[in-house]
C-alpha atoms as a PDB file:
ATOM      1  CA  UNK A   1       0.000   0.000   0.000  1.00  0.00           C
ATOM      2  CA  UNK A   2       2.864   2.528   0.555  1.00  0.00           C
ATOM      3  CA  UNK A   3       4.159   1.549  -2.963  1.00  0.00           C
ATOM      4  CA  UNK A   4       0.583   2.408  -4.358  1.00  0.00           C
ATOM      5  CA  UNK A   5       0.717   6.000  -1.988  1.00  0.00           C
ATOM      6  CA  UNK A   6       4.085   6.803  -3.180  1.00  0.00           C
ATOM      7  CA  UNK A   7       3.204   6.153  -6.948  1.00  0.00           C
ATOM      8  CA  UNK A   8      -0.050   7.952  -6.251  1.00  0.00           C
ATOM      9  CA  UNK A   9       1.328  11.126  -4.990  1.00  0.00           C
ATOM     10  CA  UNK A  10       4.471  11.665  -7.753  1.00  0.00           C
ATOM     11  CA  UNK A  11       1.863  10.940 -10.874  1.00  0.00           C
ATOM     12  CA  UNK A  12      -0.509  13.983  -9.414  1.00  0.00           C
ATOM     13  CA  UNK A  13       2.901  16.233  -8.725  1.00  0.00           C
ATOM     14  CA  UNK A  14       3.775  15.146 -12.040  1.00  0.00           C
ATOM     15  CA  UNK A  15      -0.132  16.165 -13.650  1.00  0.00           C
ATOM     16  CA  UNK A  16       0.128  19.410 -11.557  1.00  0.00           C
ATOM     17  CA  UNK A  17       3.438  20.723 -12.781  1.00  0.00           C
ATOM     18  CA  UNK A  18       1.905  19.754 -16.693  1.00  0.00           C
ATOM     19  CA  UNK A  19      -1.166  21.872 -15.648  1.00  0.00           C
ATOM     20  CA  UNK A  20       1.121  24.691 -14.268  1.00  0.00           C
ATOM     21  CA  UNK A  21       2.986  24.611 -17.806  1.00  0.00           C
ATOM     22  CA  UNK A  22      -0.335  24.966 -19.408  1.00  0.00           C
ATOM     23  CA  UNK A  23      -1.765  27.545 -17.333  1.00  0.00           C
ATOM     24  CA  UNK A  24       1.882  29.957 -18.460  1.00  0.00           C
ATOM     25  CA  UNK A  25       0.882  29.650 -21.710  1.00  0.00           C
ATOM     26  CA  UNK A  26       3.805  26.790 -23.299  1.00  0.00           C
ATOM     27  CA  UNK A  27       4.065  27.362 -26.914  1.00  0.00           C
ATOM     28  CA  UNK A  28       2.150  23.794 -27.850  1.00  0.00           C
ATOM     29  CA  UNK A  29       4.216  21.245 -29.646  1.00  0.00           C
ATOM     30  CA  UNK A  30       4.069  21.009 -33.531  1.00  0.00           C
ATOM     31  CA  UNK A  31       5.584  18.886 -35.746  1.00  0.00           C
ATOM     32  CA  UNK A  32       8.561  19.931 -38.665  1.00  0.00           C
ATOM     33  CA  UNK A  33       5.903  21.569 -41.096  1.00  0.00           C
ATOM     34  CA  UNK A  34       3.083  21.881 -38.753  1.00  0.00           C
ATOM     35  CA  UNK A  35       1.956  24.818 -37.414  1.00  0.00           C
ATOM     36  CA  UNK A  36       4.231  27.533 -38.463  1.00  0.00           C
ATOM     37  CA  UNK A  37       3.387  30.818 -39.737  1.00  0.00           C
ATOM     38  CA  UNK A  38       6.136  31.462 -41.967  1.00  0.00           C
ATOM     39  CA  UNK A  39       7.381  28.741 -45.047  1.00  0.00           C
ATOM     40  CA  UNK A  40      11.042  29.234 -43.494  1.00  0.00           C
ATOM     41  CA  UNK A  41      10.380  27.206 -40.454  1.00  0.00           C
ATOM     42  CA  UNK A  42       9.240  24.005 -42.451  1.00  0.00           C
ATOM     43  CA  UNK A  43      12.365  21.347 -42.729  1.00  0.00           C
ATOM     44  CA  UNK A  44      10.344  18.646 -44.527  1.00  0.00           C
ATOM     45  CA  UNK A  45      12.238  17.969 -47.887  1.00  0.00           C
ATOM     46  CA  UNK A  46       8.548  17.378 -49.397  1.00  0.00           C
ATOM     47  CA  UNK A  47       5.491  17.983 -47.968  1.00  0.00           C
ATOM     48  CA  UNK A  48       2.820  15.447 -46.900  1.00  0.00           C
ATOM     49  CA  UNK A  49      -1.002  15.286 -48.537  1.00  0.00           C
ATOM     50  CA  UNK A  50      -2.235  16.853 -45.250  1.00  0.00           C
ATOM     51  CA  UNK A  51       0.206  20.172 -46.046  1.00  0.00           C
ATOM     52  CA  UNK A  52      -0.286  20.358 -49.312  1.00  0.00           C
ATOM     53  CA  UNK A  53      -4.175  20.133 -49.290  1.00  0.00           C
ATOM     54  CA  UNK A  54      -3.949  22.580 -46.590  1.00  0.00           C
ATOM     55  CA  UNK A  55      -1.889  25.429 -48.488  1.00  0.00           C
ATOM     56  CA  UNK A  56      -4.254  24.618 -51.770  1.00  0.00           C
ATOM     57  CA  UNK A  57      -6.883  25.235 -49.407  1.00  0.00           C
ATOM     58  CA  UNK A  58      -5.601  28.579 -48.211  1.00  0.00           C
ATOM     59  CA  UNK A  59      -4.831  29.521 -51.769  1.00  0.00           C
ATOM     60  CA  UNK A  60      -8.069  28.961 -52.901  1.00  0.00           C
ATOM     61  CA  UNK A  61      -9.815  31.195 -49.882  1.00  0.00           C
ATOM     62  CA  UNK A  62      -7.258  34.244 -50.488  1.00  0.00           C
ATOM     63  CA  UNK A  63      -8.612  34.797 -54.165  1.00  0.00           C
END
């Protein structure tokens, strides 16, 4: 039962100091081409289906 306590304890110090990270406002994790705002900051060498339907999209909508 102290095993199970112990355990208990460090997973919700663990979930609290995730929530504090959230609560600061942590830039959210993205992938190589996901998410950026700028073309610069992809490294992909090509781009997946996903990206590329997604910037034919936005192409389409700025016209």
């Amino acid at each position: 039962m102290t095993y199970f306590l112990i355990t208990f304890v460090l997973m919700l110090i663990v979930i609290a100091i995730m929530a504090i990270g959230v609560i600061f406002g942590r830039r959210a994790i993205k992938g190589s081409c996901g998410g950026g705002m700028s073309k610069a900051e992809c490294v992909c060498v090509e781009k997946c289906d996903k990206r590329k339907k997604m910037e034919a999209e936005a192409h389409i909508t700025q016209r």
